[in-house]
Protein backbone atom coordinates (compact mmCIF):
# COMPACT_ATOMS: atom_id res chain seq x y z
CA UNK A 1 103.49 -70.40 -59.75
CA UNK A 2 103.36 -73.79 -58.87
CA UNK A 3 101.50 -76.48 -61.51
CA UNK A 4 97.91 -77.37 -59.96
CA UNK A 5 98.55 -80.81 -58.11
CA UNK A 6 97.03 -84.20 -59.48
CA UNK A 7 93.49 -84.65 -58.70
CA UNK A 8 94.44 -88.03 -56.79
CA UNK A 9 96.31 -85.51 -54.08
CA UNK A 10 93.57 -82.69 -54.07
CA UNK A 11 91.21 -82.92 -51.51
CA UNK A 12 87.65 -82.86 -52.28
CA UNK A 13 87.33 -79.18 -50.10
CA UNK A 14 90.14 -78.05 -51.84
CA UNK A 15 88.93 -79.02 -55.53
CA UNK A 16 85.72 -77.35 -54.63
CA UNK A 17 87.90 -74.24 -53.20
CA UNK A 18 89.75 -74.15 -56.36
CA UNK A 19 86.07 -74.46 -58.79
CA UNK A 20 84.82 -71.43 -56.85
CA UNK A 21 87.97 -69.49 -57.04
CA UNK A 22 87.89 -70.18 -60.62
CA UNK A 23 84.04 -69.06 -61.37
CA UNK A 24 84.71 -65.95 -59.49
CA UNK A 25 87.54 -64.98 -61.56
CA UNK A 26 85.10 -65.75 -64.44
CA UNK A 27 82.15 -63.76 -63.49
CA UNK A 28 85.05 -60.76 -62.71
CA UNK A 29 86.31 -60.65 -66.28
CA UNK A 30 82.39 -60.33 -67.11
CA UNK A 31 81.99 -57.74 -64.86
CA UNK A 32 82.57 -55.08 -67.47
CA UNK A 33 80.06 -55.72 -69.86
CA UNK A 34 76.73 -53.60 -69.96
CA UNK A 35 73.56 -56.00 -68.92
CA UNK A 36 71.74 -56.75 -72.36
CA UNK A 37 68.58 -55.50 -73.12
CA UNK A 38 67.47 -59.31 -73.56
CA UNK A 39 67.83 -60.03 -69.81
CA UNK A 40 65.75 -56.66 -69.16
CA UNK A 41 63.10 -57.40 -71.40
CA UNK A 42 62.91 -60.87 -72.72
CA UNK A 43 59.41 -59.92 -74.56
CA UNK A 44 61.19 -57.07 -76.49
CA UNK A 45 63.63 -59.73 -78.53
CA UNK A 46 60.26 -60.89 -79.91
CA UNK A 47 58.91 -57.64 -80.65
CA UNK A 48 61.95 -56.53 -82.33
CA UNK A 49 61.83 -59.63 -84.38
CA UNK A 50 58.38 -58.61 -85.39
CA UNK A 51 58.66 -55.19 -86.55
CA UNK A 52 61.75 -56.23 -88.74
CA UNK A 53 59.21 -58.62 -90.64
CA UNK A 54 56.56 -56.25 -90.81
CA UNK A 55 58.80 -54.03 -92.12
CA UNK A 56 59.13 -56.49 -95.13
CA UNK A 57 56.96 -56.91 -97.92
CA UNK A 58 55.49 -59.84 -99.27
CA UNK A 59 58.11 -61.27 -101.76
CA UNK A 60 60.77 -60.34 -99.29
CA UNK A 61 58.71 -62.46 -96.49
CA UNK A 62 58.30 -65.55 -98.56
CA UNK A 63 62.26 -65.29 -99.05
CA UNK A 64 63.08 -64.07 -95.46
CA UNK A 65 60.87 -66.64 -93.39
CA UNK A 66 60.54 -69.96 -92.84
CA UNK A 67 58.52 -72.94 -90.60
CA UNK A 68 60.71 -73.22 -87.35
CA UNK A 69 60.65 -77.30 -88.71
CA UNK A 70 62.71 -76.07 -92.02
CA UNK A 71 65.81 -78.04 -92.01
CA UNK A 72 67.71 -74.99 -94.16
CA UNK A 73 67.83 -73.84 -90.17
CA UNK A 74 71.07 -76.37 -89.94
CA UNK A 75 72.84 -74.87 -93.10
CA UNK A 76 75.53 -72.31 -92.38
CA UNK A 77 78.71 -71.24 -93.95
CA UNK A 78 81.19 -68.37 -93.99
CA UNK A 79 81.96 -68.41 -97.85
CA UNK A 80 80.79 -65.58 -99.86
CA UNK A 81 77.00 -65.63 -100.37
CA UNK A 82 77.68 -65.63 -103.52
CA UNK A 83 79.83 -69.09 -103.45
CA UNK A 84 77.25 -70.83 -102.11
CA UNK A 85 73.32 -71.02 -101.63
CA UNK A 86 72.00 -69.33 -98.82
CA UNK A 87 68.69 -68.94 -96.98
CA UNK A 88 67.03 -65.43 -96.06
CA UNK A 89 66.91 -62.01 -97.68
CA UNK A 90 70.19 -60.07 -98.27
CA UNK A 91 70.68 -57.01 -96.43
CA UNK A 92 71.78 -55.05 -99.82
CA UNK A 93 68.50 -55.58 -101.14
CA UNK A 94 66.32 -54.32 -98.09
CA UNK A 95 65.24 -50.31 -97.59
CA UNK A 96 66.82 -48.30 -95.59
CA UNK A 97 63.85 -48.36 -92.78
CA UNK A 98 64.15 -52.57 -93.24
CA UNK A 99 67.95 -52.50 -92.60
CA UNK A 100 67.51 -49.91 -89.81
CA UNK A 101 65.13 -52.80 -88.18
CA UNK A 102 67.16 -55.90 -88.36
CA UNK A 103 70.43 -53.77 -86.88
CA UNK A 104 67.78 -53.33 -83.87
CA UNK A 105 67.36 -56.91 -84.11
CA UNK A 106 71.14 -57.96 -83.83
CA UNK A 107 71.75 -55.54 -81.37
CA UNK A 108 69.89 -57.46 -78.71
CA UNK A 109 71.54 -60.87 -79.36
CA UNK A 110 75.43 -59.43 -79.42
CA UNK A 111 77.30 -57.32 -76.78
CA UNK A 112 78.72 -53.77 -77.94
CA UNK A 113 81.57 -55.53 -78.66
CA UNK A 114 80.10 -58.50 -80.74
CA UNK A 115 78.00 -56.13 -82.97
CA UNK A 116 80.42 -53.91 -83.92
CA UNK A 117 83.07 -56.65 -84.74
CA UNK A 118 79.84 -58.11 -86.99
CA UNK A 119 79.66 -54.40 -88.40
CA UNK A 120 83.69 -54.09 -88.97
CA UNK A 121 83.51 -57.39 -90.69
CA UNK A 122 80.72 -56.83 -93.31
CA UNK A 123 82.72 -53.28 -93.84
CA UNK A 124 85.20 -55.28 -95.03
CA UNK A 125 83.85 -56.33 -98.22
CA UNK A 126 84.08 -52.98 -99.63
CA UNK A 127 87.96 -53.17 -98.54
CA UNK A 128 88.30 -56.32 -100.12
CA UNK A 129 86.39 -55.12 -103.09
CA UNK A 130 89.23 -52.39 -103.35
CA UNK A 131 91.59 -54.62 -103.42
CA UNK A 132 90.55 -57.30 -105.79
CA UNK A 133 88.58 -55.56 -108.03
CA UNK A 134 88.40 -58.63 -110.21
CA UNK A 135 86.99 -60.46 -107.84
CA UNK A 136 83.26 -61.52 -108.45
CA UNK A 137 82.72 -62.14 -105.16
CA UNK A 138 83.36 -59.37 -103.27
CA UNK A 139 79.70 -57.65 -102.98
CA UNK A 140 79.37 -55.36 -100.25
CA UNK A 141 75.98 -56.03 -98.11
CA UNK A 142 75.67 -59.58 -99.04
CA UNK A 143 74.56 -60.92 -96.28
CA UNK A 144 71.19 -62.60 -95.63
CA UNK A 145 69.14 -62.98 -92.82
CA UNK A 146 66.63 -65.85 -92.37
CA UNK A 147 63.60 -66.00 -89.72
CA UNK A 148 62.62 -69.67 -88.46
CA UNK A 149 59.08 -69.52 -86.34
CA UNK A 150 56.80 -66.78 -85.77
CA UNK A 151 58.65 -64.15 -82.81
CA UNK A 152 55.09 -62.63 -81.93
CA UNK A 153 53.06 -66.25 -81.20
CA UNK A 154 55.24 -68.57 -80.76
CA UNK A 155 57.83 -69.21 -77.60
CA UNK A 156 60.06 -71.32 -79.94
CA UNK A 157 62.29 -69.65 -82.86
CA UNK A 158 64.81 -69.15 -84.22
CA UNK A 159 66.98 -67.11 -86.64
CA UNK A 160 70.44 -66.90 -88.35
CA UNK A 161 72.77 -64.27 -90.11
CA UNK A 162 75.40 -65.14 -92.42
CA UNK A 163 77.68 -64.64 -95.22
CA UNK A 164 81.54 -64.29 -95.99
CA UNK A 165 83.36 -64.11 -92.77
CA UNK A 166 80.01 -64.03 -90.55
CA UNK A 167 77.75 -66.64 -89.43
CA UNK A 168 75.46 -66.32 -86.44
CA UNK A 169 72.59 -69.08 -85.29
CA UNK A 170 70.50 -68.08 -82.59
CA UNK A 171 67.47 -70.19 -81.27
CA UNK A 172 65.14 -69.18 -78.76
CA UNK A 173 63.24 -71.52 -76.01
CA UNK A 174 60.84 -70.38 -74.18
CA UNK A 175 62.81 -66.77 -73.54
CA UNK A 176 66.09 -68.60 -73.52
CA UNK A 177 68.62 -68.49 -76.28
CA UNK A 178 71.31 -70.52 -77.66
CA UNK A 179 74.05 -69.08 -80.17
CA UNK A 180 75.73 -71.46 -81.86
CA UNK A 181 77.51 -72.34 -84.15
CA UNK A 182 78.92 -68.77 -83.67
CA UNK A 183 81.79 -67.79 -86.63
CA UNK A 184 83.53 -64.85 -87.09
CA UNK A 185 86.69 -64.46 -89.63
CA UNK A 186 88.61 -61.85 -91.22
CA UNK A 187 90.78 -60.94 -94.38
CA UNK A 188 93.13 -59.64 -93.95
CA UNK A 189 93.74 -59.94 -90.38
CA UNK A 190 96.04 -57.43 -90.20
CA UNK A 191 95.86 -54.71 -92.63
CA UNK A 192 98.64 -53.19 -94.20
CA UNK A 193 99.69 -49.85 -96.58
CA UNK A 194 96.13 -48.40 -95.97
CA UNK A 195 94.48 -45.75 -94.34
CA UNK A 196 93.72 -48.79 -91.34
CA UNK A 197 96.89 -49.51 -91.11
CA UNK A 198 97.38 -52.21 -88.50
CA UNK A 199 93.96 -52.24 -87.84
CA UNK A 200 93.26 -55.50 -86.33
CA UNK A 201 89.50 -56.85 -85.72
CA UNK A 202 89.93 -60.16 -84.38
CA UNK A 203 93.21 -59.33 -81.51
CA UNK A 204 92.62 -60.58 -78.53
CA UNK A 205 91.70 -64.27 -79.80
CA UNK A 206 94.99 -64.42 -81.15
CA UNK A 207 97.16 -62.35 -78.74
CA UNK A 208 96.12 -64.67 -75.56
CA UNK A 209 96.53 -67.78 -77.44
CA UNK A 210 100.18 -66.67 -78.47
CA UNK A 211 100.98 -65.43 -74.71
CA UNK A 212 99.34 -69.22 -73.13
CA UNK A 213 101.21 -71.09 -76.13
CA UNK A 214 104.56 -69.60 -74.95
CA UNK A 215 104.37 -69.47 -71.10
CA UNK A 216 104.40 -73.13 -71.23
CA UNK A 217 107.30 -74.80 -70.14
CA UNK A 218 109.44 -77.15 -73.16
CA UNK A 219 107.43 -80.31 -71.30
CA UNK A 220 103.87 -78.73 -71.18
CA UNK A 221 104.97 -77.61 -75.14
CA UNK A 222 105.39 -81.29 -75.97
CA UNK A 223 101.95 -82.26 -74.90
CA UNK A 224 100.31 -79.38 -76.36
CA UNK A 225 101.90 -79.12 -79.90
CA UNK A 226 100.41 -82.00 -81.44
CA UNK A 227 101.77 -81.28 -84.93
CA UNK A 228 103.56 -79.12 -86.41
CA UNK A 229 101.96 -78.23 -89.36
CA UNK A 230 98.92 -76.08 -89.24
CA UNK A 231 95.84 -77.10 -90.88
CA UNK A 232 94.59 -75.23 -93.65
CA UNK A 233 91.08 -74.68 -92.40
CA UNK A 234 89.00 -75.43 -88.96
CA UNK A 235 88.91 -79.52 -88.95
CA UNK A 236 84.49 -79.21 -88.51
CA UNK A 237 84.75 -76.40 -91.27
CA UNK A 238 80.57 -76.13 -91.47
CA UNK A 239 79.24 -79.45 -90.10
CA UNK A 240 75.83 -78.94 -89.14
CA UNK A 241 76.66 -81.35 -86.22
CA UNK A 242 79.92 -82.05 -84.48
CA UNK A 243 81.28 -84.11 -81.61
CA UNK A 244 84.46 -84.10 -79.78
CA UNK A 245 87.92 -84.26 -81.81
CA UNK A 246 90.48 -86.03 -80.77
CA UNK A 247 91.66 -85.53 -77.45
CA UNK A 248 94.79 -83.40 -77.64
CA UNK A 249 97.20 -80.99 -75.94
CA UNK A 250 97.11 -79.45 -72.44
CA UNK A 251 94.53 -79.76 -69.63
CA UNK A 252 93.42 -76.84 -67.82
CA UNK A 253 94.32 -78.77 -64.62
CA UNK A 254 98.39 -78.92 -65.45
CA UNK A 255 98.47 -75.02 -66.33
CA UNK A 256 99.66 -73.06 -63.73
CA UNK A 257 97.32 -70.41 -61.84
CA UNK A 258 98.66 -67.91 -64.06
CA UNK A 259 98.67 -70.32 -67.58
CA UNK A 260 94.83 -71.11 -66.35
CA UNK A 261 94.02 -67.67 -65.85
CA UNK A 262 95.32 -66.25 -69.69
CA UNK A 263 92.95 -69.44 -70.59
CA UNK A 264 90.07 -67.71 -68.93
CA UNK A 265 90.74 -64.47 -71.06
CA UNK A 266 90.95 -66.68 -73.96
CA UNK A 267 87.79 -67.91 -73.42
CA UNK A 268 86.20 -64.98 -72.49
CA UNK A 269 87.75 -63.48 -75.79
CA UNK A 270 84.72 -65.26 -77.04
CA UNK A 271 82.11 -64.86 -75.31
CA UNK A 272 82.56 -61.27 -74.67
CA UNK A 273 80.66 -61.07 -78.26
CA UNK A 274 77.74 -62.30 -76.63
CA UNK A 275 75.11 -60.42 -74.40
CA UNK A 276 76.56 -60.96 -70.45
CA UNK A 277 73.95 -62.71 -69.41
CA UNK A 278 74.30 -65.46 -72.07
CA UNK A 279 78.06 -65.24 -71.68
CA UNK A 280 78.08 -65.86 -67.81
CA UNK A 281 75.67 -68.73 -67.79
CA UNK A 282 78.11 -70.31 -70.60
CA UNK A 283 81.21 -69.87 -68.19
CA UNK A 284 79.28 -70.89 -65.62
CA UNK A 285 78.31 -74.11 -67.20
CA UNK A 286 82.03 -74.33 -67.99
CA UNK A 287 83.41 -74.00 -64.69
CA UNK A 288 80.69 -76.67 -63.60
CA UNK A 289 81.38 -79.31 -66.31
CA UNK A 290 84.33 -78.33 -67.97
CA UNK A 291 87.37 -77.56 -65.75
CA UNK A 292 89.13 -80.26 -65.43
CA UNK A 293 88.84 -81.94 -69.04
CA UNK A 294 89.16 -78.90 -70.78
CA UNK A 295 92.29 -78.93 -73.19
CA UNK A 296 94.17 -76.41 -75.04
CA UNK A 297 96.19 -78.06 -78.56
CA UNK A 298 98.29 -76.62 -80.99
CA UNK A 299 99.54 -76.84 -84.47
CA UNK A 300 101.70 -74.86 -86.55
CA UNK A 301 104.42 -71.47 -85.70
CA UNK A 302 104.82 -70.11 -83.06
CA UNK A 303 105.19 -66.38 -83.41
CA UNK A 304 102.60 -63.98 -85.65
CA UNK A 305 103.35 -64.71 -88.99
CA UNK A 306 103.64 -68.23 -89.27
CA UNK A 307 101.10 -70.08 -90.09
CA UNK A 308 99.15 -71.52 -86.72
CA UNK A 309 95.91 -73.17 -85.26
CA UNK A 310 94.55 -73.98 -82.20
CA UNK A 311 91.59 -75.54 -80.29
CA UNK A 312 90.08 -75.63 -76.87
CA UNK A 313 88.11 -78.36 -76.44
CA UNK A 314 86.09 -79.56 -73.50
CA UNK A 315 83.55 -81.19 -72.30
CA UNK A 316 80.27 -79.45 -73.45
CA UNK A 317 81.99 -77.35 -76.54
CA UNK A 318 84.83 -76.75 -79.42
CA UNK A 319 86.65 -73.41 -80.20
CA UNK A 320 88.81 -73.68 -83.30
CA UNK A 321 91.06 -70.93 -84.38
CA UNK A 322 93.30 -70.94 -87.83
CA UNK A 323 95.35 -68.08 -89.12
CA UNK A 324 96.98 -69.85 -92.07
CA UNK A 325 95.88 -68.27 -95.70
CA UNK A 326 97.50 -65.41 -97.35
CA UNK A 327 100.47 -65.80 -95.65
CA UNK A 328 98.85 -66.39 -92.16
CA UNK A 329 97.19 -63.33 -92.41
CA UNK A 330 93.55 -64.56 -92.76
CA UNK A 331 91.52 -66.00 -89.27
CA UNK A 332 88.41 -68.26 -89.10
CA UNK A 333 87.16 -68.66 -86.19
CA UNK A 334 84.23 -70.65 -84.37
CA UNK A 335 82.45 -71.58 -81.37
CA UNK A 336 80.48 -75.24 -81.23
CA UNK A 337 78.40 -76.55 -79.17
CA UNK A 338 77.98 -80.35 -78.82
CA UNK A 339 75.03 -80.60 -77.21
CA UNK A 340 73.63 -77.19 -77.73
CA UNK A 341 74.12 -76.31 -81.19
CA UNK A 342 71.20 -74.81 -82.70
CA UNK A 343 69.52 -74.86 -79.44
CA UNK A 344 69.36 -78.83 -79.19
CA UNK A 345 70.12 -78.79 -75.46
CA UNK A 346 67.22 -76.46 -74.74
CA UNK A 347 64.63 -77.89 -77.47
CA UNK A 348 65.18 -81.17 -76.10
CA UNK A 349 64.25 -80.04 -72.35
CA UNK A 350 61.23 -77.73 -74.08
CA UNK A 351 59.71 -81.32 -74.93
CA UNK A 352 60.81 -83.66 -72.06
CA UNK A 353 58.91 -81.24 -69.67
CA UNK A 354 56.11 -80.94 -72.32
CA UNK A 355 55.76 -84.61 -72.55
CA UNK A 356 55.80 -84.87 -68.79
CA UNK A 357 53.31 -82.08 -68.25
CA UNK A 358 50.62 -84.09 -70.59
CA UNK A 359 51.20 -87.19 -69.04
């Protein structure tokens, strides 16, 4: 297919042609997913959120909640919980009623599809507990969850869940919810000479960024590589804030239809761990802001096995994606907002209109 023509020499019916062509293709790769029980019953979130902290007793409580104003809400990480301090009660020292409670909890803020990749990654600490068995670190279950706000009075909160390989943020606004940053990472990626062999949790993040990487053309390669040396990590690693890196590789705008449309999947790749509802507006918000500044770098091999990174960065948010440890057999992965992490986008609105409303 042709390359998408300059904006100078697309008309302004066209451009908005080609924006509505593109945010229908979106909302048909979102087609598939189930509607979320959070966009059926907002008020349930809340109530779910409740019963988990009833469920706790009161040591566990003073360790498990927290004043939404706690700044420990902007402290994340994907280390070990035992590598570094964390906030929150672990879920290996929680009954089995308790745990049974905050898995009803998670379930409403991830698709099918994002909770069980959360399950199949905390599964993997008993893996990797087989296989270094020296290794200190390697606790199954350690992985805390932390409570900001009071779910049952208060139409601001928030809550996160983290630990090696895992970290979720999740704010809610007045019934609306923001969900970044948004981490998931695995070791190994692919596992070998076991009884998963080839078992792969994180695929399709990695299998659509190899397939757009290589359907470019040797001219849209030299724009896109920008070095060819992976990095060894995500460049905003766990910045509690982050703004635009440096503006590199591709634009969306000189892909081809079909180059464009594997960048869709990528993206959707993502979001598909999210409830629909959440995922759509996101896309939609995207396809509104985003389309034509959106670009898609590169660093590193080209083929599985070599060590690689990538990012897609555009207007409104960051994806960064690096499969370079252990022989490039180890992913991080994240999702950033710039203006929405932690729910600052929303939170910021909350108390424009409030300060309006008392005027």
């Amino acid at each position: 297919m042709p390359l998408l023509r300059p904006q100078s020499t697309v008309s302004g019916t066209s451009m908005r042609c080609k924006i509505l062509n593109f945010m229908r293709l979106l909302l048909l790769l979102f087609s598939w997913l189930p509607i979320s029980a959070i966009a059926q019953h907002p008020n349930s979130v809340s109530t779910a959120a409740t019963k988990f902290i009833n469920s706790l007793d009161s040591s566990q409580k003073v360790k498990s909640i927290f004043e939404f104003e706690e700044m420990s809400r902007y402290e994340w990480h994907f280390l070990p919980g035992s590598m570094t301090t964390r906030q929150g009660i672990s879920i290996k020292d929680i009954d089995t009623i308790q745990k049974e409670n905050f898995y009803i909890l998670l379930k409403y803020f991830l698709s099918e599809r994002g909770y069980d990749r959360t399950k199949e990654i905390m599964t993997y600490e008993y893996l990797l507990q087989e296989l270094e068995p020296n290794n200190r670190h390697r606790i199954p279950e350690n992985y805390f969850v932390a409570i900001y706000g009071h779910p049952n009075q208060d139409s601001i909160w928030g809550w996160k869940f983290s630990g090696h390989h895992l970290a979720l943020n999740f704010t809610i606004v007045n019934n609306k919810i923001a969900f970044a940053p948004f981490f998931f990472g695995i070791s190994p990626a692919i596992v070998k000479g076991s009884n998963i062999k080839e078992k792969r949790i994180i695929k399709d993040e990695e299998d659509l960024a190899f397939k757009l990487i290589n359907s470019l053309s040797k001219l849209q390669k030299q724009k896109t590589i920008f070095q060819l040396k992976a990095f060894t990590e995500i460049v905003t690693t766990n910045a509690q804030q982050v703004a635009p890196l440096t503006s590199v590789g591709l634009t969306a705008r000189e892909m081809t239809y079909e180059q464009k449309s594997i960048l869709n999947q990528l993206l959707v790749a993502y979001l598909s761990s999210m409830p629909k509802q959440i995922a759509s507006a996101r896309m939609k918000r995207i396809a509104t802001e985003d389309m034509e500044v959106i670009r898609f770098g590169w660093a590193g091999g080209l083929i599985p096995g070599e060590p690689h990174y990538y990012r897609i960065q555009g207007k409104t948010f960051l994806i960064e994606f690096d499969n370079t440890q252990d022989n490039a057999n180890h992913i991080h992965s994240v999702w950033r907002d710039f203006n929405g992490d932690f729910g600052s986008d929303l939170l910021k609105e909350h108390y424009q209109n409030s300060k309006h409303h008392h005027k």
